[in-house]
ModelCIF file with pLDDT and N, C-alpha, C, O atoms, coordinates in Angstrom:
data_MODEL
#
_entry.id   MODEL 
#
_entity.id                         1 
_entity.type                       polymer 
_entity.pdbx_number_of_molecules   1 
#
_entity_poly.entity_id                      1 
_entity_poly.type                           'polypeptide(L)' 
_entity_poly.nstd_linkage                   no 
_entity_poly.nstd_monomer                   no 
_entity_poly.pdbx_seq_one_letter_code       
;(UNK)(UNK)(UNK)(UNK)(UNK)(UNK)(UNK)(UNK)(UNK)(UNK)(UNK)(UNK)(UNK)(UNK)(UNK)(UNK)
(UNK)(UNK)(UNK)(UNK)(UNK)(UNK)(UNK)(UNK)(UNK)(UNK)(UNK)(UNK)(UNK)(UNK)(UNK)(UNK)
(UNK)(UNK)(UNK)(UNK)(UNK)(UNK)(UNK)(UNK)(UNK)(UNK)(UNK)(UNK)(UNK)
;
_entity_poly.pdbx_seq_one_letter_code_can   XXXXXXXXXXXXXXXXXXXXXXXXXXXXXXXXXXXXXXXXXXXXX 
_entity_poly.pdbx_strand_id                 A 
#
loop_
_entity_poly_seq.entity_id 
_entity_poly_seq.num 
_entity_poly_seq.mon_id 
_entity_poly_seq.hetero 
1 1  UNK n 
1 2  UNK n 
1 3  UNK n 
1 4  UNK n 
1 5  UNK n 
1 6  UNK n 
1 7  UNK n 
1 8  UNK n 
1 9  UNK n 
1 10 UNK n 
1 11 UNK n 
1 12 UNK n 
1 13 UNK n 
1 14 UNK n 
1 15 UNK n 
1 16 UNK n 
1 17 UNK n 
1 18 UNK n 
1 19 UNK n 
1 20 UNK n 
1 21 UNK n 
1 22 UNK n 
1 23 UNK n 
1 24 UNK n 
1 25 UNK n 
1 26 UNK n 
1 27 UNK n 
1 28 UNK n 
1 29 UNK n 
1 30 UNK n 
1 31 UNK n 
1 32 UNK n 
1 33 UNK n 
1 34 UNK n 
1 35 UNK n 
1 36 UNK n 
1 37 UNK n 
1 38 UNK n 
1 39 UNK n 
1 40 UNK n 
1 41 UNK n 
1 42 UNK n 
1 43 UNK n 
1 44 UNK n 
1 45 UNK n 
#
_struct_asym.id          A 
_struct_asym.entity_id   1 
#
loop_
_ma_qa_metric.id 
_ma_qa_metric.mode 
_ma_qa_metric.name 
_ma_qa_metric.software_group_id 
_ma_qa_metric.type 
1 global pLDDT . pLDDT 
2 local  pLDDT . pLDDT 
#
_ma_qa_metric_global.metric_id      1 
_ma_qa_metric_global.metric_value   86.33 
_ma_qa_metric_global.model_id       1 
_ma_qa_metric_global.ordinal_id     1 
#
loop_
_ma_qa_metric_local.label_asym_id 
_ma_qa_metric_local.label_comp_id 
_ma_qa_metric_local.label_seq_id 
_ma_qa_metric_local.metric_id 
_ma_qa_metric_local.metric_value 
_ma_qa_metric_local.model_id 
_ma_qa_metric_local.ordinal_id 
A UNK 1  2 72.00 1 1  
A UNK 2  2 70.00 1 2  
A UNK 3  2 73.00 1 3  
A UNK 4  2 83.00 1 4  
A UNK 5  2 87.00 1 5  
A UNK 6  2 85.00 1 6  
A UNK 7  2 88.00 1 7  
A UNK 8  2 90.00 1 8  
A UNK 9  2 90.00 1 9  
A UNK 10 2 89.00 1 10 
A UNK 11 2 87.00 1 11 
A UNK 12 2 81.00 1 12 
A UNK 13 2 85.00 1 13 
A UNK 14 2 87.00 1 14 
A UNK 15 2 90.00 1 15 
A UNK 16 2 91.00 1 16 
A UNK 17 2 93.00 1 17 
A UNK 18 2 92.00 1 18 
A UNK 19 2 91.00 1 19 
A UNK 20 2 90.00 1 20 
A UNK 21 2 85.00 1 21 
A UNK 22 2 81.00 1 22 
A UNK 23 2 73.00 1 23 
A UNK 24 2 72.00 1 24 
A UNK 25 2 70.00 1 25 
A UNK 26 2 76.00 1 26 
A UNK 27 2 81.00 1 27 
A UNK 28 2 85.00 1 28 
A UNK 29 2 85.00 1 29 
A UNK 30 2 89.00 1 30 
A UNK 31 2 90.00 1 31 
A UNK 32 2 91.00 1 32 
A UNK 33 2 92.00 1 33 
A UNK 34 2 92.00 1 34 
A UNK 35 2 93.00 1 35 
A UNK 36 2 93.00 1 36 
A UNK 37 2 93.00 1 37 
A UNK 38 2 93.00 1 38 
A UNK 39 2 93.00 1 39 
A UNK 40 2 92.00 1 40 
A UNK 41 2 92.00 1 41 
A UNK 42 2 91.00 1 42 
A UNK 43 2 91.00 1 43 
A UNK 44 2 90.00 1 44 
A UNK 45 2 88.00 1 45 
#
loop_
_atom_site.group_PDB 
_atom_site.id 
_atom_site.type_symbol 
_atom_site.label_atom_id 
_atom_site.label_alt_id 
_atom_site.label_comp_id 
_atom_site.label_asym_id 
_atom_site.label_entity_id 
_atom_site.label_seq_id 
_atom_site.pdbx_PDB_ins_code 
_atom_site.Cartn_x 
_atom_site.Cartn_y 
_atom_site.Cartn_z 
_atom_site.occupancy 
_atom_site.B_iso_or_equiv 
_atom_site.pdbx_formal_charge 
_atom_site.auth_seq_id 
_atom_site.auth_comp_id 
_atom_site.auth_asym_id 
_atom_site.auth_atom_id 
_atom_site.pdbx_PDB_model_num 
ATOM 1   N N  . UNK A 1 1  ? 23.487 53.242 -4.377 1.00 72.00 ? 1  UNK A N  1 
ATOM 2   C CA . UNK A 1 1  ? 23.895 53.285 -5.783 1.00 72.00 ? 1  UNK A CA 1 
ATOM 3   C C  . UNK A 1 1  ? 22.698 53.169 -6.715 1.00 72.00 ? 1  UNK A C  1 
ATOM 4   O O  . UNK A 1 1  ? 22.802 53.603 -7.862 1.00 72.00 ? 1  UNK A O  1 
ATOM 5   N N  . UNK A 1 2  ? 21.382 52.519 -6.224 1.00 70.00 ? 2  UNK A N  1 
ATOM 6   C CA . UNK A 1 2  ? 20.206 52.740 -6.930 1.00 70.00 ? 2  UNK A CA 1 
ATOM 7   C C  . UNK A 1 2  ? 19.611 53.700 -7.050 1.00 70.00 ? 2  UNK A C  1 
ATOM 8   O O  . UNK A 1 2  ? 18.851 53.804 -8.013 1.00 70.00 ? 2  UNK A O  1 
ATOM 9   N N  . UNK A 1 3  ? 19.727 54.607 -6.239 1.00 73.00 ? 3  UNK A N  1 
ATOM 10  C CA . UNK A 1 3  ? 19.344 55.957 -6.247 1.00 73.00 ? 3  UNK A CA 1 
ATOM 11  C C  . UNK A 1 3  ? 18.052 55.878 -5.556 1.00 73.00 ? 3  UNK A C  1 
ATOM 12  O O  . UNK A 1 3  ? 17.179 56.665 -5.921 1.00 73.00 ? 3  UNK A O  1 
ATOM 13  N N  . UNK A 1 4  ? 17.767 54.941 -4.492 1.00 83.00 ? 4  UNK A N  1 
ATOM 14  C CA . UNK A 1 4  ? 16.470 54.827 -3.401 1.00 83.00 ? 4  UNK A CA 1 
ATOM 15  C C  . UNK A 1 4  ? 16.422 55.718 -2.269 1.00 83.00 ? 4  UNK A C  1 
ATOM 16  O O  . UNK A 1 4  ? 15.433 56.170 -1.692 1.00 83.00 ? 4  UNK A O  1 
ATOM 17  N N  . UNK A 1 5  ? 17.900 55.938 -1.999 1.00 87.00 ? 5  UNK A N  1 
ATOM 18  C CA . UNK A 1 5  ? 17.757 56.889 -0.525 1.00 87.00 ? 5  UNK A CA 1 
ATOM 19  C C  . UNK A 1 5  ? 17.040 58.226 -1.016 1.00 87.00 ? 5  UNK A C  1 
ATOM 20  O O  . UNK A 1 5  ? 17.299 58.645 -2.144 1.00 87.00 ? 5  UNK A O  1 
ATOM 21  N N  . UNK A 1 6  ? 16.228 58.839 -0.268 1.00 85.00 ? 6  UNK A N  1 
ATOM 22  C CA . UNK A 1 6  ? 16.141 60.418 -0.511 1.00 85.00 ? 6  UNK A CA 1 
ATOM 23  C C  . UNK A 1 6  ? 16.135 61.362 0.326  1.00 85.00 ? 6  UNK A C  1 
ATOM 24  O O  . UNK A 1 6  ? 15.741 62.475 -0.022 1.00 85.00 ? 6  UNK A O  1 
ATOM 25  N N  . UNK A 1 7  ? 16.552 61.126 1.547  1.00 88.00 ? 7  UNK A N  1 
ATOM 26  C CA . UNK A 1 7  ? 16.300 61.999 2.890  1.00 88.00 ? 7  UNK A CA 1 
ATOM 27  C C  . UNK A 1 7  ? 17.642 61.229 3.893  1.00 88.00 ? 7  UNK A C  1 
ATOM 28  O O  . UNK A 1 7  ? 18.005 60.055 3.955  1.00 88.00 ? 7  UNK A O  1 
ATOM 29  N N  . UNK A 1 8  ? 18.055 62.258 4.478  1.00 90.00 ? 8  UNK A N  1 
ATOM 30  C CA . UNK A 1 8  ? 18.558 61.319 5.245  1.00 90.00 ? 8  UNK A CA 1 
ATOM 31  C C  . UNK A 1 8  ? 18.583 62.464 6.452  1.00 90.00 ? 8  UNK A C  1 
ATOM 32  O O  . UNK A 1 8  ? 19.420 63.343 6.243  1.00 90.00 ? 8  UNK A O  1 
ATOM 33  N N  . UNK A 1 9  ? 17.830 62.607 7.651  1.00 90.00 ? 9  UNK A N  1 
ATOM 34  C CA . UNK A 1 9  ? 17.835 63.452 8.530  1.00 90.00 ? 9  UNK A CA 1 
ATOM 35  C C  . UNK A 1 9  ? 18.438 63.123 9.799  1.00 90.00 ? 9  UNK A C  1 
ATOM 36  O O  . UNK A 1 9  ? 18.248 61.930 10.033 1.00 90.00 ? 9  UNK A O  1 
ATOM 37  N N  . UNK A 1 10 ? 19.148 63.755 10.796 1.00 89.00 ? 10 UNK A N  1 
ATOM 38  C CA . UNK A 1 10 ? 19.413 62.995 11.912 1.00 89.00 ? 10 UNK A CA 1 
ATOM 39  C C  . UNK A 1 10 ? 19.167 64.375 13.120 1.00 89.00 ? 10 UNK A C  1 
ATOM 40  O O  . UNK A 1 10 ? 19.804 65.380 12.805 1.00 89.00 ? 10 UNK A O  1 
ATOM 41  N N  . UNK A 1 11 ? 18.471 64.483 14.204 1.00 87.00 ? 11 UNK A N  1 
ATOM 42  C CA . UNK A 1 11 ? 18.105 65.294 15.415 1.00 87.00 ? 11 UNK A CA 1 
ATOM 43  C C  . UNK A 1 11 ? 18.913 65.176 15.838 1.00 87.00 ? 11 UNK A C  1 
ATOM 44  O O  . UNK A 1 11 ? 19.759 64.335 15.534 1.00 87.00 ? 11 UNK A O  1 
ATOM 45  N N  . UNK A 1 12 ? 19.018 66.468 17.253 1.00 81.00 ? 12 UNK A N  1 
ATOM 46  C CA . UNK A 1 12 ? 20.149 66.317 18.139 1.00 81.00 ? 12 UNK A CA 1 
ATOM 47  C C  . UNK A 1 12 ? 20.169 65.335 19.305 1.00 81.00 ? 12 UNK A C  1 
ATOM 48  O O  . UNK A 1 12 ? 21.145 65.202 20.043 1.00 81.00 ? 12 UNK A O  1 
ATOM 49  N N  . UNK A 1 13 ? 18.820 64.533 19.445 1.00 85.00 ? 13 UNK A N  1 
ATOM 50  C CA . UNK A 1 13 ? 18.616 63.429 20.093 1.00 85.00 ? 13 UNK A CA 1 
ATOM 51  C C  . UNK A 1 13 ? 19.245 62.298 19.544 1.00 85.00 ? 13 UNK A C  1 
ATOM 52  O O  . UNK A 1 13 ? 18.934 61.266 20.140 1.00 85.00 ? 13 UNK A O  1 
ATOM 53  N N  . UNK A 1 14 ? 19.952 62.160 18.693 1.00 87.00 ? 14 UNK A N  1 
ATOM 54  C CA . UNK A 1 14 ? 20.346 60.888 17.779 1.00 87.00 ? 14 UNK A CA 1 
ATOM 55  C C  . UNK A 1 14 ? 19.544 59.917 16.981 1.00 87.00 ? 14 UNK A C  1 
ATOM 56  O O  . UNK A 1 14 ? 19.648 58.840 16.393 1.00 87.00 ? 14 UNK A O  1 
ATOM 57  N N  . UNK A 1 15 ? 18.690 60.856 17.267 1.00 90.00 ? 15 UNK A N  1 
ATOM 58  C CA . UNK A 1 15 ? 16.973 59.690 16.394 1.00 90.00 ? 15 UNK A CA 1 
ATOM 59  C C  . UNK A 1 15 ? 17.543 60.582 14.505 1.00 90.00 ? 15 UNK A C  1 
ATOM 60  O O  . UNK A 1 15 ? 17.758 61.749 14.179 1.00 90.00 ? 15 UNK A O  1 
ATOM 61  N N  . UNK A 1 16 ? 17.581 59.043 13.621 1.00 91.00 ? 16 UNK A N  1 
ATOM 62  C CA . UNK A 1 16 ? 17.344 59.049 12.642 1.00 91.00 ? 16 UNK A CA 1 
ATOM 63  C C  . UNK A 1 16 ? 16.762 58.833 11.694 1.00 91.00 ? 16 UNK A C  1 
ATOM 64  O O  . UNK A 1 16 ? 16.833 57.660 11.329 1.00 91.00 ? 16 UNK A O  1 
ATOM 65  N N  . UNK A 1 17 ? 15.865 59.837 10.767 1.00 93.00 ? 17 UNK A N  1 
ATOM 66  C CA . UNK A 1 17 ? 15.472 59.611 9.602  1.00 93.00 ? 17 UNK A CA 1 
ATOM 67  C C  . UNK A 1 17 ? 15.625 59.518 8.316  1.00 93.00 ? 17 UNK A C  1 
ATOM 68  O O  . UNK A 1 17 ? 16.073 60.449 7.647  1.00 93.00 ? 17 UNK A O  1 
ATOM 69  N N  . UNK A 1 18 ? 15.197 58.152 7.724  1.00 92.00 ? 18 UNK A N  1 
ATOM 70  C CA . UNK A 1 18 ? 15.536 57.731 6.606  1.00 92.00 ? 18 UNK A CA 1 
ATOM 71  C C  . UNK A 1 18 ? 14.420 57.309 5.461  1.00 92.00 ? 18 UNK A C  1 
ATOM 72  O O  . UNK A 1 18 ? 13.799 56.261 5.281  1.00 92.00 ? 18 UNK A O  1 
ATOM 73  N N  . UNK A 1 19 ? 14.435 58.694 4.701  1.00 91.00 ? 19 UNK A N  1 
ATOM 74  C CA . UNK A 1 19 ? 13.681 58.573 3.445  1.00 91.00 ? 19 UNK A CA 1 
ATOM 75  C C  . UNK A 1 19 ? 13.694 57.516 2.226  1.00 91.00 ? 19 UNK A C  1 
ATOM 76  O O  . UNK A 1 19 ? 14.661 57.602 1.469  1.00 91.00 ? 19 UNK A O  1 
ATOM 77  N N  . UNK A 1 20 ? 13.012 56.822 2.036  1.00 90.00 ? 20 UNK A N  1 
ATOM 78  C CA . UNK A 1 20 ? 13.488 55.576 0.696  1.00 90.00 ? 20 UNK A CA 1 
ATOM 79  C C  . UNK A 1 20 ? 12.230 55.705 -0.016 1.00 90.00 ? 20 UNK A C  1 
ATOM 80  O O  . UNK A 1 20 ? 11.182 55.700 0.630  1.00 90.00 ? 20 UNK A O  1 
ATOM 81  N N  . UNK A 1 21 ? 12.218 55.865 -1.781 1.00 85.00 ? 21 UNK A N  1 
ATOM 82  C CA . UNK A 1 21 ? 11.748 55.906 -2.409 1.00 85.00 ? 21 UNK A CA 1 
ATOM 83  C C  . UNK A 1 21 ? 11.462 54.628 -3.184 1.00 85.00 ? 21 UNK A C  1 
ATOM 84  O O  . UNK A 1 21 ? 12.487 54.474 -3.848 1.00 85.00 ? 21 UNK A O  1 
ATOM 85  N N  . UNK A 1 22 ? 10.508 53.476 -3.507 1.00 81.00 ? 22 UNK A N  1 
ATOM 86  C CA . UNK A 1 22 ? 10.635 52.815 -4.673 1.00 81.00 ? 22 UNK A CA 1 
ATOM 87  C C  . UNK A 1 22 ? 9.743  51.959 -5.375 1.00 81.00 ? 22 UNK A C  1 
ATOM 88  O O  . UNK A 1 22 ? 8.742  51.472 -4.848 1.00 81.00 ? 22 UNK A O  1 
ATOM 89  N N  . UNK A 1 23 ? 10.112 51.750 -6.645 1.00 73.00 ? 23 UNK A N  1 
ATOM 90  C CA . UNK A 1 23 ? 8.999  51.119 -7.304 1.00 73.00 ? 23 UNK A CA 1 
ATOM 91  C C  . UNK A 1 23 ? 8.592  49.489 -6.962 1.00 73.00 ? 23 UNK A C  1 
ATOM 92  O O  . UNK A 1 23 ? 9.466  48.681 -7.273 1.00 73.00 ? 23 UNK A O  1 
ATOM 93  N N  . UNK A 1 24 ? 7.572  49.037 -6.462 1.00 72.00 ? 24 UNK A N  1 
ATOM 94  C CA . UNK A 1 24 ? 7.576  47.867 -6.409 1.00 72.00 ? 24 UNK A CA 1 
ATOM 95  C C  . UNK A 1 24 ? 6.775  47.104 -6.751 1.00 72.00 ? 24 UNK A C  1 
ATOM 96  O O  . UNK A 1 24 ? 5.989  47.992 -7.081 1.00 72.00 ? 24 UNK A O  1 
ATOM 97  N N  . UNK A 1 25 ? 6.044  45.883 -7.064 1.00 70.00 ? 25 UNK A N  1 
ATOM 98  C CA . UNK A 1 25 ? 4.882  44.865 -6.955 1.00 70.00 ? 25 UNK A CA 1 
ATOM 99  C C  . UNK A 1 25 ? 4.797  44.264 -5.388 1.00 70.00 ? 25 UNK A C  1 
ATOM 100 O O  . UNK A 1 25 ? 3.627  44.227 -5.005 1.00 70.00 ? 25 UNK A O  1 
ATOM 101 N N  . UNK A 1 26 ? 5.825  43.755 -4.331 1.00 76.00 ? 26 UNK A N  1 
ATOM 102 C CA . UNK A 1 26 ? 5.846  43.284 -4.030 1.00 76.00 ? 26 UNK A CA 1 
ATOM 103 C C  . UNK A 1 26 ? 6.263  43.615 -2.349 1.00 76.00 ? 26 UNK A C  1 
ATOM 104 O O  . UNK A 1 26 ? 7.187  44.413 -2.190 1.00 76.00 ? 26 UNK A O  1 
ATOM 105 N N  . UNK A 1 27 ? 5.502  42.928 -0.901 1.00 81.00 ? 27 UNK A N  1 
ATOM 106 C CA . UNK A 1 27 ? 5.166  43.534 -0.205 1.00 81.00 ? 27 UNK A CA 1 
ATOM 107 C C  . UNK A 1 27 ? 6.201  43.646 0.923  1.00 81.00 ? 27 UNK A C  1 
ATOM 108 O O  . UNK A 1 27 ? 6.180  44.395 1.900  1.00 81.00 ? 27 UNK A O  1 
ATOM 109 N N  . UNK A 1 28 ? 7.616  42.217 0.361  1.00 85.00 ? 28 UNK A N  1 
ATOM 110 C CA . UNK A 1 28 ? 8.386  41.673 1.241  1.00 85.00 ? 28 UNK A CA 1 
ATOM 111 C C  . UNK A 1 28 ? 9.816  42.742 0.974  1.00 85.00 ? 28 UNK A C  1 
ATOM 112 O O  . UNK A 1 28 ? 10.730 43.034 1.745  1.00 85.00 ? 28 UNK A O  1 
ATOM 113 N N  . UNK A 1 29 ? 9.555  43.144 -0.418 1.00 85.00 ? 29 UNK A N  1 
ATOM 114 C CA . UNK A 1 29 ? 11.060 44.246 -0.877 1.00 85.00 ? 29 UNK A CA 1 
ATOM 115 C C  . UNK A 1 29 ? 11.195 45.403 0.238  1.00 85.00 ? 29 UNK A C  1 
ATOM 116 O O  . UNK A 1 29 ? 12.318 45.580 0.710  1.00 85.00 ? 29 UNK A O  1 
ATOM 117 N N  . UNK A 1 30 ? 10.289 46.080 0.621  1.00 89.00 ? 30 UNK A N  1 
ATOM 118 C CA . UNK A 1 30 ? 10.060 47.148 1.403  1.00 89.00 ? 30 UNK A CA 1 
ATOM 119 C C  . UNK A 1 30 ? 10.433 46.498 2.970  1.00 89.00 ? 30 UNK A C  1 
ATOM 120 O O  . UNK A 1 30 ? 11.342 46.950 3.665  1.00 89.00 ? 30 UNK A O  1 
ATOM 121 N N  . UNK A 1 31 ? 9.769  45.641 3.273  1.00 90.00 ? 31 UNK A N  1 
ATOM 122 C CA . UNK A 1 31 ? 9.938  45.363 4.640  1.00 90.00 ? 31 UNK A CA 1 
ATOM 123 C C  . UNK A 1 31 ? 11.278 44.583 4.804  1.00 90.00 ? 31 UNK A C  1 
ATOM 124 O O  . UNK A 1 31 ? 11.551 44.161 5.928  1.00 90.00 ? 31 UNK A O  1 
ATOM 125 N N  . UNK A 1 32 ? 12.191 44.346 3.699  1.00 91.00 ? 32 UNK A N  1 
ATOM 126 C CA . UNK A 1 32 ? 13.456 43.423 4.085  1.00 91.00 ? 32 UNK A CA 1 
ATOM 127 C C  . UNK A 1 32 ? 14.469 44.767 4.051  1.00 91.00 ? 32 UNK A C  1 
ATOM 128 O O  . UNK A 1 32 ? 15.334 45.020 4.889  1.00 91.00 ? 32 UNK A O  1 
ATOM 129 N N  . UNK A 1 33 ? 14.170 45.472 2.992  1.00 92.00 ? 33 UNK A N  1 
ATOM 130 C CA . UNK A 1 33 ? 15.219 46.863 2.937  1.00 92.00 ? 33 UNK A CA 1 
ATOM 131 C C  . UNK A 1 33 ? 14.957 47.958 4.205  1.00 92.00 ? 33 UNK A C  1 
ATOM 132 O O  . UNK A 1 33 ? 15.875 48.720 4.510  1.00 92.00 ? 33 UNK A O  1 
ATOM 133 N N  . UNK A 1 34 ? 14.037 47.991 4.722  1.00 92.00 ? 34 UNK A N  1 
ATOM 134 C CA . UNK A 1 34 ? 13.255 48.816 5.852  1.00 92.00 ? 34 UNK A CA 1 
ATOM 135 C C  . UNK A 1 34 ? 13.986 47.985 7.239  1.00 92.00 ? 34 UNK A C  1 
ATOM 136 O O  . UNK A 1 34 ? 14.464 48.722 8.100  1.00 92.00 ? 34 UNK A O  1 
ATOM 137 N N  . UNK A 1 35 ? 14.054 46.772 7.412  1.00 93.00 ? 35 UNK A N  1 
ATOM 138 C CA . UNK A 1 35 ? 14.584 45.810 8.128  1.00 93.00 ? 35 UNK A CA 1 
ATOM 139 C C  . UNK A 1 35 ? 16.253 46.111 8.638  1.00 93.00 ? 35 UNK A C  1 
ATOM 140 O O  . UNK A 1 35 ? 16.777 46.277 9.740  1.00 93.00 ? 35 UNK A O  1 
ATOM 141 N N  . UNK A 1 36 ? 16.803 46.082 7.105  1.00 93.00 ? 36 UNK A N  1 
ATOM 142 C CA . UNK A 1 36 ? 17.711 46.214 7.100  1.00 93.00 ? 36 UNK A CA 1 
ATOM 143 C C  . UNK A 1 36 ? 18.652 47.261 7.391  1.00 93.00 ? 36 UNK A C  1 
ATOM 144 O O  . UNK A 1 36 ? 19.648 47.200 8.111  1.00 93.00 ? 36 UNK A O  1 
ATOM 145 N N  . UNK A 1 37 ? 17.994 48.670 6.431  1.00 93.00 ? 37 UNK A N  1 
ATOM 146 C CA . UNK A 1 37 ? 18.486 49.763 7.253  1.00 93.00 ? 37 UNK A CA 1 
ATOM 147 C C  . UNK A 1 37 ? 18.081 50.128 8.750  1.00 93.00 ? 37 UNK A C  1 
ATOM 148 O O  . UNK A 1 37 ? 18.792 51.027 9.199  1.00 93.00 ? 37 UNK A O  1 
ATOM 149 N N  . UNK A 1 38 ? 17.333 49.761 9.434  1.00 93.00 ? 38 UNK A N  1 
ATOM 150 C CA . UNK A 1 38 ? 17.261 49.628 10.992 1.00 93.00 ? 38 UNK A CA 1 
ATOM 151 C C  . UNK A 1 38 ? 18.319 48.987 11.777 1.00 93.00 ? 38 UNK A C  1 
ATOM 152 O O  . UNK A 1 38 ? 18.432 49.013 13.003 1.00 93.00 ? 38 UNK A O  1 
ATOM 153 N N  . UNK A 1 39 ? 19.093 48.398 10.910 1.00 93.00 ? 39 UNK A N  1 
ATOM 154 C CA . UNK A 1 39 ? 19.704 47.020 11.884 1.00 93.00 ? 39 UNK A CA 1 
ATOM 155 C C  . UNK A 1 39 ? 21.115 48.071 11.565 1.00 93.00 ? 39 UNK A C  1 
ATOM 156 O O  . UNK A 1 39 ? 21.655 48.385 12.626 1.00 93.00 ? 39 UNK A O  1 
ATOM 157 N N  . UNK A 1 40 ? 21.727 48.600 10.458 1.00 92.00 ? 40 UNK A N  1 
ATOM 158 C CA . UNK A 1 40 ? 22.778 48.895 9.739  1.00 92.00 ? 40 UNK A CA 1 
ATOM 159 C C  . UNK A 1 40 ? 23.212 50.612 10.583 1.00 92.00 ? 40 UNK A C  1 
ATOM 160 O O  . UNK A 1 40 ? 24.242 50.941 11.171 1.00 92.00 ? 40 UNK A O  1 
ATOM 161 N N  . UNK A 1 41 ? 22.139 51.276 10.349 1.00 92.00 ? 41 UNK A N  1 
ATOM 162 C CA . UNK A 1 41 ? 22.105 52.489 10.636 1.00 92.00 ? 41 UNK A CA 1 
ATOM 163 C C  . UNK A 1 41 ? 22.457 52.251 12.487 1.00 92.00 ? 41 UNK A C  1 
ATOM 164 O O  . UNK A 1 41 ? 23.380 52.774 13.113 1.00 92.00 ? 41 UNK A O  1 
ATOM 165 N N  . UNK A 1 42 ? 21.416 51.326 13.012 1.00 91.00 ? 42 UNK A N  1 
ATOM 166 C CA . UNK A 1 42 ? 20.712 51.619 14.531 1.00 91.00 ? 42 UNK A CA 1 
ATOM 167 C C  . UNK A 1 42 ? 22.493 51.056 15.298 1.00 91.00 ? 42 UNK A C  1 
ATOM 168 O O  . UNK A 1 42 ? 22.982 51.462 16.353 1.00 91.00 ? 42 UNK A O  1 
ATOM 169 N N  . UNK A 1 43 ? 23.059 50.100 14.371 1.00 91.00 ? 43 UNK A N  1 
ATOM 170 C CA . UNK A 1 43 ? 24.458 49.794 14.987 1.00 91.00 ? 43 UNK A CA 1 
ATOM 171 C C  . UNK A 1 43 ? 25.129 51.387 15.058 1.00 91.00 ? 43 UNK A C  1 
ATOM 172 O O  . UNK A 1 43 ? 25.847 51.385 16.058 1.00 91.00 ? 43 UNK A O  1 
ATOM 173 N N  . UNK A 1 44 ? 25.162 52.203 14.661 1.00 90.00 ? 44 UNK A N  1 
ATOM 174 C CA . UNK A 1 44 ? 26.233 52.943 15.007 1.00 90.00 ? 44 UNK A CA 1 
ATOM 175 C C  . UNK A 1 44 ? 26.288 53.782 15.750 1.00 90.00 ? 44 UNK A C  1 
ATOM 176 O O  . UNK A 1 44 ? 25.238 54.337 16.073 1.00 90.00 ? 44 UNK A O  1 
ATOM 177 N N  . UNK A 1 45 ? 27.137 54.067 16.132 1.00 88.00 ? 45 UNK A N  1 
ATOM 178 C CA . UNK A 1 45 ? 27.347 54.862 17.597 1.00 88.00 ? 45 UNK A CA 1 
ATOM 179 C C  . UNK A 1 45 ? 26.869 56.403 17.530 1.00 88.00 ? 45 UNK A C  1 
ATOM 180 O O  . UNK A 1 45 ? 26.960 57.121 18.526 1.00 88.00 ? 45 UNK A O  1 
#
């Protein structure tokens, strides 16, 4: 709804890529949202 995603690719191997765009200062925003879509995405079947 922020409008961060920008890619969202998926192979016929099931490997997915996920583009995220964003403005930041700070070094922990990237690695908790990066974190997170790994954990969210990598659950599904």
């Amino acid at each position: 709804s922020f409008g961060l995603v920008r890619e969202i690719e998926v192979d016929g191997g099931g490997n997915a890529l996920i583009g995220i765009e964003i403005t930041t200062g700070s070094e922990e925003v990237p690695e908790q949202i990066a974190a997170e879509v790994k954990e969210k995405v990598g659950a599904l079947e």
